[in-house]
PDB file of N, CA and C in Angstrom:
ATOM      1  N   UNK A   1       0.848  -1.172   0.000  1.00  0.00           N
ATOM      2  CA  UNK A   1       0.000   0.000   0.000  1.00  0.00           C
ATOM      3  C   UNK A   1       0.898   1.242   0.000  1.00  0.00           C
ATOM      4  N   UNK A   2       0.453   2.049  -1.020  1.00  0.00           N
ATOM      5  CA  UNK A   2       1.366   3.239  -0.730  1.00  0.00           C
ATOM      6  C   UNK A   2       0.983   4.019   0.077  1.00  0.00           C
ATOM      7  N   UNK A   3       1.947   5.462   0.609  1.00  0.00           N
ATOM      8  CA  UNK A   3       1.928   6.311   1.241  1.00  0.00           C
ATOM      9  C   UNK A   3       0.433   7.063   1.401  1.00  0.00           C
ATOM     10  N   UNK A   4       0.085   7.397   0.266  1.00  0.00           N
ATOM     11  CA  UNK A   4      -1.459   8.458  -0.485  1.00  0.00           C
ATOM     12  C   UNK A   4      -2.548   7.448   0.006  1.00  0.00           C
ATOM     13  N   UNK A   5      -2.515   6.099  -0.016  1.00  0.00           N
ATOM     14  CA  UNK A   5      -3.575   5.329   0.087  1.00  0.00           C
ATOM     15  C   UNK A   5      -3.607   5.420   1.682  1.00  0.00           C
ATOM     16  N   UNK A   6      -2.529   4.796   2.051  1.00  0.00           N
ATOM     17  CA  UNK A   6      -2.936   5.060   4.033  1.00  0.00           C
ATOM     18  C   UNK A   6      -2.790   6.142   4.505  1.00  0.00           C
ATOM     19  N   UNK A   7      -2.239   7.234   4.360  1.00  0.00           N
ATOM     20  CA  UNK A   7      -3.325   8.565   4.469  1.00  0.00           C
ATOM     21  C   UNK A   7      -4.578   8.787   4.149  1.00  0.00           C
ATOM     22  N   UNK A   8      -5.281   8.177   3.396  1.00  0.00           N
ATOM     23  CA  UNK A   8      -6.789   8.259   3.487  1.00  0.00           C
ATOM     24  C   UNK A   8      -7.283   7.553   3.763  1.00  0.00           C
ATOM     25  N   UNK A   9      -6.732   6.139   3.919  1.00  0.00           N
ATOM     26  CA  UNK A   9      -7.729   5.074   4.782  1.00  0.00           C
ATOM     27  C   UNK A   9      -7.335   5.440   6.553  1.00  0.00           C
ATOM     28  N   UNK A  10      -6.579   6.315   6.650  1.00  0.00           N
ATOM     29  CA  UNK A  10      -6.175   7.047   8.435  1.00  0.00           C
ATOM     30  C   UNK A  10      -7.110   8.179   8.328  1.00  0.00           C
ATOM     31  N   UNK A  11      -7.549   9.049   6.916  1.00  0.00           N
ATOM     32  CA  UNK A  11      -8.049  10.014   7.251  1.00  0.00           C
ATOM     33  C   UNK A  11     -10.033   9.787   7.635  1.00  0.00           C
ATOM     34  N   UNK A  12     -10.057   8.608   6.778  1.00  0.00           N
ATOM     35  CA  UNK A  12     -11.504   7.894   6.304  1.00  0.00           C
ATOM     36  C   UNK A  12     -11.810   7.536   8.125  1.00  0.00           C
ATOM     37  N   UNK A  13     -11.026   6.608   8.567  1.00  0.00           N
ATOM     38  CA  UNK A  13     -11.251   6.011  10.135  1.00  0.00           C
ATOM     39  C   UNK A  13     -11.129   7.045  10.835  1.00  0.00           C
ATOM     40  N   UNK A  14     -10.140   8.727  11.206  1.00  0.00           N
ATOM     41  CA  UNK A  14     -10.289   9.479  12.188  1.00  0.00           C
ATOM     42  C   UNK A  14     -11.358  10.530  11.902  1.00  0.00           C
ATOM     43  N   UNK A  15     -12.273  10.491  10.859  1.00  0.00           N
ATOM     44  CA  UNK A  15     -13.271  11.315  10.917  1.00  0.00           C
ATOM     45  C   UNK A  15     -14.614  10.199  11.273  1.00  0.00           C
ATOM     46  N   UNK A  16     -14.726   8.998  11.055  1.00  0.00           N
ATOM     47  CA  UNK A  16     -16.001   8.121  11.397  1.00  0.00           C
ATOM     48  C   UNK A  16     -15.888   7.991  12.877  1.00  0.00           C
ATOM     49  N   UNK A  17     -14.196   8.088  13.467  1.00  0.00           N
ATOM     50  CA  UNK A  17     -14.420   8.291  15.150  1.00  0.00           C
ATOM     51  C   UNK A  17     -14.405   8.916  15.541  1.00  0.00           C
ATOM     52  N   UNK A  18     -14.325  10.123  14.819  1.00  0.00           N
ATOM     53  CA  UNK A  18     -14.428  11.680  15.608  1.00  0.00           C
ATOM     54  C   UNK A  18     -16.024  11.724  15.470  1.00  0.00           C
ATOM     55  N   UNK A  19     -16.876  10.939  14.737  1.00  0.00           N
ATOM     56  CA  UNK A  19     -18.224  11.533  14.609  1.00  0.00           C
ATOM     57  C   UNK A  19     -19.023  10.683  15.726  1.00  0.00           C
ATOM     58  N   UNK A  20     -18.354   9.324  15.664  1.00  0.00           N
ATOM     59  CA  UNK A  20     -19.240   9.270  16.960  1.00  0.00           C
ATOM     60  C   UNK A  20     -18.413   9.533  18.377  1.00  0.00           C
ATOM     61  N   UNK A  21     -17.430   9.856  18.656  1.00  0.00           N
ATOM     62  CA  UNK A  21     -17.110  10.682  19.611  1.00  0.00           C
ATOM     63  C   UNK A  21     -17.988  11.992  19.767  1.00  0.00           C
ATOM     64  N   UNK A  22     -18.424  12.321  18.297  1.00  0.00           N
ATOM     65  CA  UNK A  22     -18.960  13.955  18.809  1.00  0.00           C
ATOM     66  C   UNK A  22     -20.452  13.902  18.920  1.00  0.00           C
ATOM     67  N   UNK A  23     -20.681  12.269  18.284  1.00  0.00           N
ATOM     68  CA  UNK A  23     -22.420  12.071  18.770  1.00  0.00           C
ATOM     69  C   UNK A  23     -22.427  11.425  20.205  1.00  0.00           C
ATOM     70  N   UNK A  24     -21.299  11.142  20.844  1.00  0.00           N
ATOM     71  CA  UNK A  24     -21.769  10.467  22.118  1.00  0.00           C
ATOM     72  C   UNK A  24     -21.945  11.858  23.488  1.00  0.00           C
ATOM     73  N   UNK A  25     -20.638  12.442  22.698  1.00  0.00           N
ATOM     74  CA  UNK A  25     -21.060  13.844  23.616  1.00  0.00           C
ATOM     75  C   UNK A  25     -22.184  15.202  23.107  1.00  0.00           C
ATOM     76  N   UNK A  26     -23.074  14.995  22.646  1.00  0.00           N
ATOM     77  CA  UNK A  26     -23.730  15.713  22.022  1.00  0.00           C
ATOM     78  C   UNK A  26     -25.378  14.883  23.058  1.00  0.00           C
ATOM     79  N   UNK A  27     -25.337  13.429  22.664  1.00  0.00           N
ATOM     80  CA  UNK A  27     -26.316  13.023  23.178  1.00  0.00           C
ATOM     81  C   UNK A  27     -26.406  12.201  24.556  1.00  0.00           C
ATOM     82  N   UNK A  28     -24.989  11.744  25.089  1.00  0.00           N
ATOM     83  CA  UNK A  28     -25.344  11.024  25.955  1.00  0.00           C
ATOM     84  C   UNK A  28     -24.305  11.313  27.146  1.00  0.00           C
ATOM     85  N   UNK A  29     -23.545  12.286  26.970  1.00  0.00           N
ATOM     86  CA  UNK A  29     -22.752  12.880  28.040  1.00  0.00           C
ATOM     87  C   UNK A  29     -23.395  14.464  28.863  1.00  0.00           C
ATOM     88  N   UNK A  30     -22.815  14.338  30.204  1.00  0.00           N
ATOM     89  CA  UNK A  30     -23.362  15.439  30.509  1.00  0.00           C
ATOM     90  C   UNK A  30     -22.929  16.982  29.730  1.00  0.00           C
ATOM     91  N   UNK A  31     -21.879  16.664  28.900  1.00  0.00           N
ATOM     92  CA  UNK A  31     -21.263  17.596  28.126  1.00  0.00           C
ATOM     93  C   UNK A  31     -22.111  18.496  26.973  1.00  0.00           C
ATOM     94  N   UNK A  32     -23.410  18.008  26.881  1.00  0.00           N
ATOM     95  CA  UNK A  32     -24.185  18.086  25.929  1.00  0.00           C
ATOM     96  C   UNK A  32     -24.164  19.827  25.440  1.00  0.00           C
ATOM     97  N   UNK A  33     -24.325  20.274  26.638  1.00  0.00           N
ATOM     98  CA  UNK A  33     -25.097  22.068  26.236  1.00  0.00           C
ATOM     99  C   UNK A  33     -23.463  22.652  25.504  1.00  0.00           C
ATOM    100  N   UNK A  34     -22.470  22.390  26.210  1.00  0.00           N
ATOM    101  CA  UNK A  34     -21.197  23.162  25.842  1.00  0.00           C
ATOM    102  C   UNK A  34     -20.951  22.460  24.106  1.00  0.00           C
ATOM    103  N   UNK A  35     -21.341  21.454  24.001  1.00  0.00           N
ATOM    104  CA  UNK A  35     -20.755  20.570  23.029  1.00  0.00           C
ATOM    105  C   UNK A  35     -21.390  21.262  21.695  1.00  0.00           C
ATOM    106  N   UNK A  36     -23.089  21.715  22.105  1.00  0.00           N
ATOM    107  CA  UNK A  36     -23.934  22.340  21.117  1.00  0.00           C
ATOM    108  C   UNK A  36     -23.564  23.902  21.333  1.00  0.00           C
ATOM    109  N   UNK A  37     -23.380  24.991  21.903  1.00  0.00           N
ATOM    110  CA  UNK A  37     -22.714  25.709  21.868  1.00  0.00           C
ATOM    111  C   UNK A  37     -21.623  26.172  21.115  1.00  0.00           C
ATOM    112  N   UNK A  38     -20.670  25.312  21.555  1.00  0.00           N
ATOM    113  CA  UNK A  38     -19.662  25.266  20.667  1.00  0.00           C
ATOM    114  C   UNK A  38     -19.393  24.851  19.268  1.00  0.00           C
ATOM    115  N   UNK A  39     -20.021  23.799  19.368  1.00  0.00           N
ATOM    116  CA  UNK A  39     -20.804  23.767  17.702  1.00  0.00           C
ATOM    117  C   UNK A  39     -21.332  24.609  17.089  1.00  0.00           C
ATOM    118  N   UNK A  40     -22.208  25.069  17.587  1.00  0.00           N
ATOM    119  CA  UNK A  40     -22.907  26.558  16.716  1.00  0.00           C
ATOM    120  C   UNK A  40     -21.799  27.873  16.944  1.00  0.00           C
ATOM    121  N   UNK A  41     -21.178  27.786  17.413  1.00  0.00           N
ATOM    122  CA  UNK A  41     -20.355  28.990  17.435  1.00  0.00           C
ATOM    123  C   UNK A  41     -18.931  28.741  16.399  1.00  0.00           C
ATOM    124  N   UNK A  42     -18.958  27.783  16.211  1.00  0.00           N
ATOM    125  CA  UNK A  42     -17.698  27.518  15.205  1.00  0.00           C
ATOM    126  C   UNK A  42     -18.682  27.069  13.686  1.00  0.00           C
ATOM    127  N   UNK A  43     -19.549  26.750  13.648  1.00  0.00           N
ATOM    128  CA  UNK A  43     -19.932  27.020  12.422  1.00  0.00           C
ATOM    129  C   UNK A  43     -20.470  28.735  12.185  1.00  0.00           C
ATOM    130  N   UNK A  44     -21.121  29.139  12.723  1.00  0.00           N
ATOM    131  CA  UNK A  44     -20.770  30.509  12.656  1.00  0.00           C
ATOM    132  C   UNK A  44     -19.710  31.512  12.194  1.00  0.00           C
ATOM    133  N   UNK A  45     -18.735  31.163  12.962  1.00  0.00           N
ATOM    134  CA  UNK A  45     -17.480  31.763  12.938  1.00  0.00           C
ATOM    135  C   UNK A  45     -16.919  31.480  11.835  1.00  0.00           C
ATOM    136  N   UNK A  46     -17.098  30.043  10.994  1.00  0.00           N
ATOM    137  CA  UNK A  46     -16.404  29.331   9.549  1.00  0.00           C
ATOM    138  C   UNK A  46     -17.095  30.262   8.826  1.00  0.00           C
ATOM    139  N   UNK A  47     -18.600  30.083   8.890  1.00  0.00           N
ATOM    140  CA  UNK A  47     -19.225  31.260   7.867  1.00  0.00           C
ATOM    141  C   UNK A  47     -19.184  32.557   7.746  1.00  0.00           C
ATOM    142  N   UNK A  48     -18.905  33.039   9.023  1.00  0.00           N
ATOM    143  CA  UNK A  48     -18.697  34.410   9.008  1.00  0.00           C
ATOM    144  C   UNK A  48     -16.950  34.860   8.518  1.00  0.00           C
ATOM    145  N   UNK A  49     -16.258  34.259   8.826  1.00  0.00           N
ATOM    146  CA  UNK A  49     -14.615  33.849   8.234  1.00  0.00           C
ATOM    147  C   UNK A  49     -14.495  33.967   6.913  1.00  0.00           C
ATOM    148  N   UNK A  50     -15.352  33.321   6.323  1.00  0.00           N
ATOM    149  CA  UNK A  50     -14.948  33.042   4.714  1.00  0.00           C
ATOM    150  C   UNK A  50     -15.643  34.122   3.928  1.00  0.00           C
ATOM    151  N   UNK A  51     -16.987  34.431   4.567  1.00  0.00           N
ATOM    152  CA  UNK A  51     -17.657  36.089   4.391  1.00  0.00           C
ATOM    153  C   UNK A  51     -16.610  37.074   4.124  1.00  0.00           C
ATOM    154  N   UNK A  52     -15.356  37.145   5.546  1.00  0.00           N
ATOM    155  CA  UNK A  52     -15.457  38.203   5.635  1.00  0.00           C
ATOM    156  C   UNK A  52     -13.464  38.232   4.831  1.00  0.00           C
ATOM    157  N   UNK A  53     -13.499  37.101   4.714  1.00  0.00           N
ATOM    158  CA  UNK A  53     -12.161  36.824   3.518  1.00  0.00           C
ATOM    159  C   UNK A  53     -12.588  37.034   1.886  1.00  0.00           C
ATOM    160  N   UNK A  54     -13.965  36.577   1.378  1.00  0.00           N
ATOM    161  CA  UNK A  54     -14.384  37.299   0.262  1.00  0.00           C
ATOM    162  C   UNK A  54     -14.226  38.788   0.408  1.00  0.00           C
ATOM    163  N   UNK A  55     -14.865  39.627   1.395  1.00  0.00           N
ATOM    164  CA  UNK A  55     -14.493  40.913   1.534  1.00  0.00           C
ATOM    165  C   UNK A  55     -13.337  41.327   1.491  1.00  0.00           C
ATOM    166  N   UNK A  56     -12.298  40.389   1.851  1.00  0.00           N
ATOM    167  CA  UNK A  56     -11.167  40.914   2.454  1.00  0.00           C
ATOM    168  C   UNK A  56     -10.341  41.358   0.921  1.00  0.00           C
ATOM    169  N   UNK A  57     -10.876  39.720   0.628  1.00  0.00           N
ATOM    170  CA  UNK A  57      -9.904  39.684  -1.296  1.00  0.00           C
ATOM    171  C   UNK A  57     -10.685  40.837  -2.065  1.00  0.00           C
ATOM    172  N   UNK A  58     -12.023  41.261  -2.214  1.00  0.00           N
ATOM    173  CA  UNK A  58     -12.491  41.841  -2.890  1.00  0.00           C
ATOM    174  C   UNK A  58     -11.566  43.545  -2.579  1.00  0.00           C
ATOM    175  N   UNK A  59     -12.055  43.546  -1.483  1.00  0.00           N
ATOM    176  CA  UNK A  59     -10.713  45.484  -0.875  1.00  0.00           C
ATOM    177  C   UNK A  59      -9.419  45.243  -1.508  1.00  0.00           C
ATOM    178  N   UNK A  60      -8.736  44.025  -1.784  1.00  0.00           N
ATOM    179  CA  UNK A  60      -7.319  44.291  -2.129  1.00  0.00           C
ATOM    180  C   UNK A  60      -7.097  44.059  -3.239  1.00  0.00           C
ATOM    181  N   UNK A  61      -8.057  43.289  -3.913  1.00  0.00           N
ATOM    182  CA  UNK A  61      -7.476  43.026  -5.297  1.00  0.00           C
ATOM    183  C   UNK A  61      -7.707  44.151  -6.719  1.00  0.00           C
ATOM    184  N   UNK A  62      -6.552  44.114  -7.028  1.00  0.00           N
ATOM    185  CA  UNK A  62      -6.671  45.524  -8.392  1.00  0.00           C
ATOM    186  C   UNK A  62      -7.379  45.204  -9.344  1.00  0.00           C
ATOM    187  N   UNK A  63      -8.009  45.938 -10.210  1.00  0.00           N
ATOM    188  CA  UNK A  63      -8.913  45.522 -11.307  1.00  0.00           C
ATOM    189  C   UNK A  63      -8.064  44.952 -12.401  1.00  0.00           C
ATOM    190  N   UNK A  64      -8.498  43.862 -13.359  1.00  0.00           N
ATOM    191  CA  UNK A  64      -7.943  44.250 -14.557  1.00  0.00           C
ATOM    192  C   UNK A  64      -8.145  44.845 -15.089  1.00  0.00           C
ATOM    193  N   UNK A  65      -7.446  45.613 -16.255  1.00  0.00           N
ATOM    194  CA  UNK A  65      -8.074  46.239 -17.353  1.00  0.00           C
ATOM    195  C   UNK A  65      -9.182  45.598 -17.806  1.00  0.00           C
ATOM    196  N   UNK A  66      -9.072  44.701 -17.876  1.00  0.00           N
ATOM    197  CA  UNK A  66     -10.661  44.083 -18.976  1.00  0.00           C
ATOM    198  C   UNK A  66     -11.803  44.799 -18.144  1.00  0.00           C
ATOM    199  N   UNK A  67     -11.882  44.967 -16.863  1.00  0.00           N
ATOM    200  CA  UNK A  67     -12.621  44.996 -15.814  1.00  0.00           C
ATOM    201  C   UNK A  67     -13.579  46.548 -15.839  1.00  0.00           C
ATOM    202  N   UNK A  68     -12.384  47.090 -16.278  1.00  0.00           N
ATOM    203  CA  UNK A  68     -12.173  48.940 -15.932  1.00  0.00           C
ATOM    204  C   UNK A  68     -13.147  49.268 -17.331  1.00  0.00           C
ATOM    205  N   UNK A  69     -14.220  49.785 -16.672  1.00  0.00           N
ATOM    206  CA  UNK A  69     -15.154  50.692 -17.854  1.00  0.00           C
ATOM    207  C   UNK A  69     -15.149  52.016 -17.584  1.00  0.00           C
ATOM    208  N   UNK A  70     -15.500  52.775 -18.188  1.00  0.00           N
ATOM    209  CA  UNK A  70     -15.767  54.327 -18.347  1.00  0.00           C
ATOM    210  C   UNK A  70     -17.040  54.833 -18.362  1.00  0.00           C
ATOM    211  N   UNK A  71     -17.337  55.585 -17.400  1.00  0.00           N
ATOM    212  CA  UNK A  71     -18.965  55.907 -17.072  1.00  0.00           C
ATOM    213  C   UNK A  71     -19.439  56.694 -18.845  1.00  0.00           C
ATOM    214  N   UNK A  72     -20.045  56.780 -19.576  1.00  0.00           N
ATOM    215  CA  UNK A  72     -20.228  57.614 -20.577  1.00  0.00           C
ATOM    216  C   UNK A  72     -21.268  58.417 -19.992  1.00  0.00           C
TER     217      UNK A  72
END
């Protein structure tokens, strides 16, 4: 097996146990309220992140010429 292949059969197994790690504390640990919390606050934050990085690229990037019209 090469290198590329067991990196994704490692990446395939640590996300199916991270999910039920994150369904056992979501539903059956007392951890529940922080677990949903924090969940909604980091998807938030991803969406509001990448929002505010479109903005960010849009302020810095120069026009092309093709871009540049002339009001008539």
């Amino acid at each position: 097996m090469d290198k590329r292949k067991g990196m994704g059969i490692t990446i395939f197994a640590l996300c199916i146990g991270g999910f039920f790690v994150y369904a056992y504390l979501l539903m059956l640990s007392e951890w529940s309220p922080i677990v949903l919390q924090l969940s909604v606050l980091m998807i938030a934050g991803g969406i509001l992140g990448v929002i505010a990085w479109i903005g960010y690229v849009m302020a810095t990037t120069k026009p092309s010429p093709a871009s540049i019209t002339s009001d008539d």
